[in-house]
PDB file of N, CA and C in Angstrom:
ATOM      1  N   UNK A   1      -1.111 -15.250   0.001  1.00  0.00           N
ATOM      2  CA  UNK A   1      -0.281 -14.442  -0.895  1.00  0.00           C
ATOM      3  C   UNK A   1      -1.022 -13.205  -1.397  1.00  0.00           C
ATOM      4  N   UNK A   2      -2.352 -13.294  -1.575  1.00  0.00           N
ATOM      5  CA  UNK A   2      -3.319 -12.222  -1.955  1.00  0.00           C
ATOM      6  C   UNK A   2      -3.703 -11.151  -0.994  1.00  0.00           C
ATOM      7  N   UNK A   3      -3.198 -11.571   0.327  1.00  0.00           N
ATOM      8  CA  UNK A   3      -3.595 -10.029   1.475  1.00  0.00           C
ATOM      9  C   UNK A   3      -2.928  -9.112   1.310  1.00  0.00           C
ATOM     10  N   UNK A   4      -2.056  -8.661   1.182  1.00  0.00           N
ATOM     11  CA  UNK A   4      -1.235  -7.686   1.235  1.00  0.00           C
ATOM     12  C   UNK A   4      -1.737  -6.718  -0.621  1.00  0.00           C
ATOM     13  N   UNK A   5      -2.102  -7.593  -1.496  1.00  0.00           N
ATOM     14  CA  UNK A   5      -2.738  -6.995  -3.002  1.00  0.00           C
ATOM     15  C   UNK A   5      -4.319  -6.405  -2.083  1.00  0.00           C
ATOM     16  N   UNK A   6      -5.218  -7.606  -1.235  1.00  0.00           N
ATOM     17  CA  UNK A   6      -6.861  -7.093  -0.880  1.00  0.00           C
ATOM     18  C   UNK A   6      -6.611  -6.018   0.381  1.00  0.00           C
ATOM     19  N   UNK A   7      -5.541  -5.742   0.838  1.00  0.00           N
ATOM     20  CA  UNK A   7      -5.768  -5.185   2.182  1.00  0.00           C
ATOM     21  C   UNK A   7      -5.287  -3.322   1.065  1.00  0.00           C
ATOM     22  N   UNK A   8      -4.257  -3.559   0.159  1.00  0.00           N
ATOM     23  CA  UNK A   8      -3.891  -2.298  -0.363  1.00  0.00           C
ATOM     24  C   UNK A   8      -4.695  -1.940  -1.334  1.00  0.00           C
ATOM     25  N   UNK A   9      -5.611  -2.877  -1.866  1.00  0.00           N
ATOM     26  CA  UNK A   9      -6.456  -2.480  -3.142  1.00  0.00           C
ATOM     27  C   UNK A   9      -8.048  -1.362  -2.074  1.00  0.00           C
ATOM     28  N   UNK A  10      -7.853  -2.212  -0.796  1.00  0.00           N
ATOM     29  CA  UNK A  10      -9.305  -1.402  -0.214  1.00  0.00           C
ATOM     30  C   UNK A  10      -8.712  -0.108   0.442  1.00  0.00           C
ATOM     31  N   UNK A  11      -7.701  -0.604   1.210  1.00  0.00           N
ATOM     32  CA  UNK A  11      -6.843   1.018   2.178  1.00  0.00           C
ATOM     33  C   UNK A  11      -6.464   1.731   1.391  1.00  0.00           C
ATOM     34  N   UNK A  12      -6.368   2.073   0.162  1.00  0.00           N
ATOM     35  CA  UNK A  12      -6.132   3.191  -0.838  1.00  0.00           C
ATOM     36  C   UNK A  12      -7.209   3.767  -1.429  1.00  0.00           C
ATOM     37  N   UNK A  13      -7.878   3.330  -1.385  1.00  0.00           N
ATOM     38  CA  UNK A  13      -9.189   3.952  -2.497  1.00  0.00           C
ATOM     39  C   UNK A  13      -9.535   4.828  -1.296  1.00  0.00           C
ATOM     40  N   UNK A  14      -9.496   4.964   0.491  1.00  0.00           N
ATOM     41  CA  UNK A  14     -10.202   5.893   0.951  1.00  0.00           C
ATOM     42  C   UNK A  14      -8.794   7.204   0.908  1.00  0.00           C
ATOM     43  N   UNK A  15      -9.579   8.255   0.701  1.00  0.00           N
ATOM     44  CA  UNK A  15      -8.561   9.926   0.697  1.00  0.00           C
ATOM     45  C   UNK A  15      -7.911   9.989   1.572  1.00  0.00           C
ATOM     46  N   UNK A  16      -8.288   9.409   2.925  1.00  0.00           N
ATOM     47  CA  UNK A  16      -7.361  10.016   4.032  1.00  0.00           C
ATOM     48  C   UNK A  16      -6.566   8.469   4.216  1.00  0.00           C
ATOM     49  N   UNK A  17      -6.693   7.382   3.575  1.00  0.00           N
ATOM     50  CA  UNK A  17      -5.558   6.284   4.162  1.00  0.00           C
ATOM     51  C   UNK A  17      -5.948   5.637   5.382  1.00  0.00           C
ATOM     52  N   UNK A  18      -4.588   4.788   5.663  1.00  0.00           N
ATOM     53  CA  UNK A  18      -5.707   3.957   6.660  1.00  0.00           C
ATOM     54  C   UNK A  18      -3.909   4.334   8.291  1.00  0.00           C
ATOM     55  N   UNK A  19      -4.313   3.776   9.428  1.00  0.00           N
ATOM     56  CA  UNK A  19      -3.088   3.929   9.844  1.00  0.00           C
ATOM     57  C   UNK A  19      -1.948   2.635   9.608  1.00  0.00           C
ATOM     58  N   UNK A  20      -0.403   2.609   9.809  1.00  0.00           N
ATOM     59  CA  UNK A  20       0.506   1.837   9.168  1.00  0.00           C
ATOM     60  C   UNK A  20      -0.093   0.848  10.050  1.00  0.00           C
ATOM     61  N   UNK A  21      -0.785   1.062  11.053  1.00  0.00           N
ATOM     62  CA  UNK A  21      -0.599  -0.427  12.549  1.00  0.00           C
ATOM     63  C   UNK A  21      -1.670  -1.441  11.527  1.00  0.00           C
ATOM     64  N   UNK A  22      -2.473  -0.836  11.204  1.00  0.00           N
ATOM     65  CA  UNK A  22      -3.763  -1.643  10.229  1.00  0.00           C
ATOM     66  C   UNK A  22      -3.906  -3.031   9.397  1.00  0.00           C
ATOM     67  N   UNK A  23      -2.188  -2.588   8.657  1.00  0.00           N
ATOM     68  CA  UNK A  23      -2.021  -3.890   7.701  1.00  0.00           C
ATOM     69  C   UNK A  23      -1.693  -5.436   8.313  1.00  0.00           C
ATOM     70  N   UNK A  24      -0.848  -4.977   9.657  1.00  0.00           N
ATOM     71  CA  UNK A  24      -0.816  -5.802  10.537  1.00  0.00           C
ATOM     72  C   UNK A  24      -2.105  -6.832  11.028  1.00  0.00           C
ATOM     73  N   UNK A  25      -3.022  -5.759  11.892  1.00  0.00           N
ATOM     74  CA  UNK A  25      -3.958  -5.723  12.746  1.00  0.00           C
ATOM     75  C   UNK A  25      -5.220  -6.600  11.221  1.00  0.00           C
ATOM     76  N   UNK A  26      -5.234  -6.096  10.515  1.00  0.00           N
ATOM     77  CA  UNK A  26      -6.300  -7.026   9.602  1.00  0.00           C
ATOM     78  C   UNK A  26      -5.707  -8.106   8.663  1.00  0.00           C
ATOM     79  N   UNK A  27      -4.314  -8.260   8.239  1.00  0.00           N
ATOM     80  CA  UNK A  27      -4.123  -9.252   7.562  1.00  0.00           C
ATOM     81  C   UNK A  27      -3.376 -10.519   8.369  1.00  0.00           C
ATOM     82  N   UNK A  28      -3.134  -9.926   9.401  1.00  0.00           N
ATOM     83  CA  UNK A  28      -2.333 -11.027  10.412  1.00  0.00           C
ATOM     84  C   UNK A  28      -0.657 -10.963   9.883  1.00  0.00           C
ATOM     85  N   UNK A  29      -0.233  -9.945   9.021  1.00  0.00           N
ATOM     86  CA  UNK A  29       1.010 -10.440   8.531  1.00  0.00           C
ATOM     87  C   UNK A  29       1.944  -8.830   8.892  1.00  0.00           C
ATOM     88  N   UNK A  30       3.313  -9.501   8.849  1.00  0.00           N
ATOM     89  CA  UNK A  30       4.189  -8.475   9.723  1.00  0.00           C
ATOM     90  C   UNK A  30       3.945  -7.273   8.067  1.00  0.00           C
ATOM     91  N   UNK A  31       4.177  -5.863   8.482  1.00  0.00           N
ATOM     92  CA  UNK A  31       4.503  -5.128   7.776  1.00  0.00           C
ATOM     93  C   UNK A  31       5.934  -5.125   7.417  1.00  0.00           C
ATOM     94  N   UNK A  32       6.694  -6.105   7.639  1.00  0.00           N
ATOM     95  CA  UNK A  32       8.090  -6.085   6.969  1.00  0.00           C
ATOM     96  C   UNK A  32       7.862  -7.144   5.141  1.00  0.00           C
ATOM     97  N   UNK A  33       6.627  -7.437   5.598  1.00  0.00           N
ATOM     98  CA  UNK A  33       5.865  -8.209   3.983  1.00  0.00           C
ATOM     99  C   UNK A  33       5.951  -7.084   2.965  1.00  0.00           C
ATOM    100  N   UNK A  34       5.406  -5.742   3.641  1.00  0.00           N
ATOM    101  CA  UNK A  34       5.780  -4.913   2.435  1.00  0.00           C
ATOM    102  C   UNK A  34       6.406  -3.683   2.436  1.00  0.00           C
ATOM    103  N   UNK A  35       7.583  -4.037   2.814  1.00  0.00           N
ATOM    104  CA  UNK A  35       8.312  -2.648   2.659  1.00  0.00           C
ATOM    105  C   UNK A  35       8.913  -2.218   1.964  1.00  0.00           C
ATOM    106  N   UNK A  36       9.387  -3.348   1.263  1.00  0.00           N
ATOM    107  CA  UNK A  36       9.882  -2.780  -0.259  1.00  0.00           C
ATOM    108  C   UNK A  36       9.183  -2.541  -1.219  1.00  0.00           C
ATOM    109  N   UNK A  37       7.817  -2.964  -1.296  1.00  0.00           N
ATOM    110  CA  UNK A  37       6.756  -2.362  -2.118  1.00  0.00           C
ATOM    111  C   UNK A  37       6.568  -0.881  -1.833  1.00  0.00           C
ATOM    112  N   UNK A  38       5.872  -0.473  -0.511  1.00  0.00           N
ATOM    113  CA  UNK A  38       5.637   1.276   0.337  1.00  0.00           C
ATOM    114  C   UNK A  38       6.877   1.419  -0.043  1.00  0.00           C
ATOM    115  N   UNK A  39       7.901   1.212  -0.041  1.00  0.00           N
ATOM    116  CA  UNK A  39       9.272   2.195  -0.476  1.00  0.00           C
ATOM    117  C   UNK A  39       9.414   2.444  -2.016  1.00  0.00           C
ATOM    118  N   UNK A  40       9.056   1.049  -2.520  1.00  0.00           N
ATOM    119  CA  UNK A  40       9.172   1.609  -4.090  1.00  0.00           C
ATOM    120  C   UNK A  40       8.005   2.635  -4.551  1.00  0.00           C
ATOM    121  N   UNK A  41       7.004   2.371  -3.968  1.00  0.00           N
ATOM    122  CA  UNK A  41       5.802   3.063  -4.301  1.00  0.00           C
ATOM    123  C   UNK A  41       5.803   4.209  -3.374  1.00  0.00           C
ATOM    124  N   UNK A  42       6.465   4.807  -2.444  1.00  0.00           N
ATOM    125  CA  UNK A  42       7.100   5.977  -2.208  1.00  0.00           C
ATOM    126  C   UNK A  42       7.820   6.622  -3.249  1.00  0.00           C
ATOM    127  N   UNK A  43       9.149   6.185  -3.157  1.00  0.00           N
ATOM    128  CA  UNK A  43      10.199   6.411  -4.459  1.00  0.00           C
ATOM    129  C   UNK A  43       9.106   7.180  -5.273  1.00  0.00           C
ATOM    130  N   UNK A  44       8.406   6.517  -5.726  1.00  0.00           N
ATOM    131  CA  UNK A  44       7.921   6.681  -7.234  1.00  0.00           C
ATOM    132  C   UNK A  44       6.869   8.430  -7.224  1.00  0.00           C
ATOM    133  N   UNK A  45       6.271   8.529  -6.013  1.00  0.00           N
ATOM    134  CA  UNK A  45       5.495   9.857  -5.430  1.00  0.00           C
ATOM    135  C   UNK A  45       4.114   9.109  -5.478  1.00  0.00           C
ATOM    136  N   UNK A  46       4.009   7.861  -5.638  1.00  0.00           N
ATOM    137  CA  UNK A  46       2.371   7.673  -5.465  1.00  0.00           C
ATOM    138  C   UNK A  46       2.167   7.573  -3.621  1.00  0.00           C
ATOM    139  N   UNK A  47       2.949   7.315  -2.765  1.00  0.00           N
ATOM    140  CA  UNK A  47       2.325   7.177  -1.397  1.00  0.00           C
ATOM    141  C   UNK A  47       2.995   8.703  -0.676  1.00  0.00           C
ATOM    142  N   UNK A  48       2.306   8.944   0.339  1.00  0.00           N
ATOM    143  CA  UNK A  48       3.083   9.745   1.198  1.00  0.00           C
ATOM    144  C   UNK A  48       4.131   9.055   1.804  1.00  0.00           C
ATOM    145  N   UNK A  49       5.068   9.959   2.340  1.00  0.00           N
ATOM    146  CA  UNK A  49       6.074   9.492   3.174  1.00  0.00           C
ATOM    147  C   UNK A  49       5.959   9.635   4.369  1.00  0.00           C
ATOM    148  N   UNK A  50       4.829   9.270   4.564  1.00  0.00           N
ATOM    149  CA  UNK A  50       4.428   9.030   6.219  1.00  0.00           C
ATOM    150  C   UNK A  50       4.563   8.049   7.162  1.00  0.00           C
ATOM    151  N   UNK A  51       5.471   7.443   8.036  1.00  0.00           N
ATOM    152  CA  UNK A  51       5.666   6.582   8.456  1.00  0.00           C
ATOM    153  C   UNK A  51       4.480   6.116   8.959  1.00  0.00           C
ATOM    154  N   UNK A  52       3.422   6.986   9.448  1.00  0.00           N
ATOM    155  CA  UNK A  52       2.226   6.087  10.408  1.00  0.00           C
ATOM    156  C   UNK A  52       0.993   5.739   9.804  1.00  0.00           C
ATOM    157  N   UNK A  53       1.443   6.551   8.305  1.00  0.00           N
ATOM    158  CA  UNK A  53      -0.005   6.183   7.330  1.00  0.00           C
ATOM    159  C   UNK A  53       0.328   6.314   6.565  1.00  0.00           C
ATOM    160  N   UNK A  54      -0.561   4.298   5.477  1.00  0.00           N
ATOM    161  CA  UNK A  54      -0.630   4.842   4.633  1.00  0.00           C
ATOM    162  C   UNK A  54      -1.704   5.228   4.019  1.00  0.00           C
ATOM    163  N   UNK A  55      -1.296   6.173   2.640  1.00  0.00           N
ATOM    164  CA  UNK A  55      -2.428   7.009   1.778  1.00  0.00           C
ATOM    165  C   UNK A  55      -1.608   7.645   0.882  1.00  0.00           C
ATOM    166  N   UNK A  56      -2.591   7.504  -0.220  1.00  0.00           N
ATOM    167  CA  UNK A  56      -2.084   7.782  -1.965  1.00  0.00           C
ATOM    168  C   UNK A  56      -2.078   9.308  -1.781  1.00  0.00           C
ATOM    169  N   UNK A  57      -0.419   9.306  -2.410  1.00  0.00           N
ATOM    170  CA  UNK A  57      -0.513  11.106  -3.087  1.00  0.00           C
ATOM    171  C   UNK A  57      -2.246  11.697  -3.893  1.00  0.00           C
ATOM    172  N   UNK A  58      -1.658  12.244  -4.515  1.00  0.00           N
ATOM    173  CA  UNK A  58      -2.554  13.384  -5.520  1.00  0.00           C
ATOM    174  C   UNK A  58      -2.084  12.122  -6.908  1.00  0.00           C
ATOM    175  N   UNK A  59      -0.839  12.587  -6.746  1.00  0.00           N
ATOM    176  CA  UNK A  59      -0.451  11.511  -8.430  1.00  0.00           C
ATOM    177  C   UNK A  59      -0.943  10.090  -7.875  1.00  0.00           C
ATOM    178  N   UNK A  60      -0.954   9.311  -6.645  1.00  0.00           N
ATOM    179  CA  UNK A  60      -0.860   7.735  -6.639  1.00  0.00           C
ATOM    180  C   UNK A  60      -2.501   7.740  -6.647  1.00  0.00           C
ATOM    181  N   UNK A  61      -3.014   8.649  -6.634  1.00  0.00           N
ATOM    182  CA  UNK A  61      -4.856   8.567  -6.644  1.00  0.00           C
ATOM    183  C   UNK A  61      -5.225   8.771  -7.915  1.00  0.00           C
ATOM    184  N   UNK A  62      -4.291   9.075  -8.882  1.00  0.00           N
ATOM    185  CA  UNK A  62      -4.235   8.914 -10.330  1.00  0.00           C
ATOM    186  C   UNK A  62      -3.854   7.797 -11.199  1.00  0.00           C
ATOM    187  N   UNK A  63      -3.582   7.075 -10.459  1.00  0.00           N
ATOM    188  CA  UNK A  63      -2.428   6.100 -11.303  1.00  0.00           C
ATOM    189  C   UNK A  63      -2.651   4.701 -10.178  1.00  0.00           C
ATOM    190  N   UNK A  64      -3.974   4.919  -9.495  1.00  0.00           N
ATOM    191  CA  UNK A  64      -4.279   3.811  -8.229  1.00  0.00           C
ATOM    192  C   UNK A  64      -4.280   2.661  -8.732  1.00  0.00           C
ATOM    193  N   UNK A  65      -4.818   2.655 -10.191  1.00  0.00           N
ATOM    194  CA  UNK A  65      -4.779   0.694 -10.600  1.00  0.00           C
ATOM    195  C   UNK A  65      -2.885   0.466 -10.623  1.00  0.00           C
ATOM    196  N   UNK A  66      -2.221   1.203 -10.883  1.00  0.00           N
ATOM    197  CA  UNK A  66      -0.511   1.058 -10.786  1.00  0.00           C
ATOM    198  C   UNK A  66      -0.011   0.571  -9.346  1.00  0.00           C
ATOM    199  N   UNK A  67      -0.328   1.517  -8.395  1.00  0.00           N
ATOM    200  CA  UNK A  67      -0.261   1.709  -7.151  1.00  0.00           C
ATOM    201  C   UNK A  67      -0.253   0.038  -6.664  1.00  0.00           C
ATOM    202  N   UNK A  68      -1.803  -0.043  -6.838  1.00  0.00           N
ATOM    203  CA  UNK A  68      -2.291  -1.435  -6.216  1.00  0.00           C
ATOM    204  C   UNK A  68      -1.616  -2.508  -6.968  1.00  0.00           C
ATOM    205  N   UNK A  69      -1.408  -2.498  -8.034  1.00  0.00           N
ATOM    206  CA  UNK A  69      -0.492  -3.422  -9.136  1.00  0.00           C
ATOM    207  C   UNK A  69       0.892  -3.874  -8.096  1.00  0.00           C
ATOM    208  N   UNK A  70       1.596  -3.108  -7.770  1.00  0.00           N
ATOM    209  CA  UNK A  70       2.553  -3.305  -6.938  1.00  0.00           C
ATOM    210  C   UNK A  70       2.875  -4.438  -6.325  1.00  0.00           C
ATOM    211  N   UNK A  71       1.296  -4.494  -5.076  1.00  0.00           N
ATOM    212  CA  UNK A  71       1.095  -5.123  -4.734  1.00  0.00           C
ATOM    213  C   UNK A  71       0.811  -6.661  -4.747  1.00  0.00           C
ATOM    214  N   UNK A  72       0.465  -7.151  -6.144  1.00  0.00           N
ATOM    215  CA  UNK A  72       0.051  -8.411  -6.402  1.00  0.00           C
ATOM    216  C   UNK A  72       1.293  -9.208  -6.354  1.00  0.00           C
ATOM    217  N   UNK A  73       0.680 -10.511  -5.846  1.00  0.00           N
ATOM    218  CA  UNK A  73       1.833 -11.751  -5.462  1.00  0.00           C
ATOM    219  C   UNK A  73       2.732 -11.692  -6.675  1.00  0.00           C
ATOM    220  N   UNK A  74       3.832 -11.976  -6.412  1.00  0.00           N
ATOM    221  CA  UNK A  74       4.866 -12.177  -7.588  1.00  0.00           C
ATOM    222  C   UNK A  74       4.477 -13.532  -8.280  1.00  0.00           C
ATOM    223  N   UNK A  75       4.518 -13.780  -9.472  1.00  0.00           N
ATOM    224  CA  UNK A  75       5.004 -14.490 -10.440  1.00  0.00           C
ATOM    225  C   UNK A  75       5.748 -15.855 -10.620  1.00  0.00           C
ATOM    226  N   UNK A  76       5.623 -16.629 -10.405  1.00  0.00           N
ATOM    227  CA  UNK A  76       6.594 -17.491 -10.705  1.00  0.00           C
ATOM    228  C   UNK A  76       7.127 -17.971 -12.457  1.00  0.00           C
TER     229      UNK A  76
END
């Protein structure tokens, strides 16, 4: 439940992002795990709207503990 929070807490902190195939390729899990997260966190202007990468705006490299927040397993 925690890959998709450790794989976005490390692929954001670098400037240029990592490519979309990545989240796959290192967590073993489909990128349909987070697409409504990258969309909300699109929406919002913290990611680019780059389909083949991701990487934090100007604002989501401001607001990165938010960003990565996103990410953490839901709640029960």
């Amino acid at each position: 439940a925690d890959l998709p929070f450790e794989f976005m807490m490390n692929a954001l902190r670098l400037n240029d992002g990592v490519p979309m195939s990545l989240f796959g390729q290192r967590s073993g899990l489909a990128l349909g795990v987070i697409d409504g997260k990258l969309n909300d966190a699109r929406g919002r202007g913290w990611l680019a709207k780059d389909p083949a990468q991701i990487v934090a705006t100007e604002t989501g490299s401001r607001y990165l503990n938010d960003v990565v927040g996103l990410f953490l397993p839901e709640s029960v």
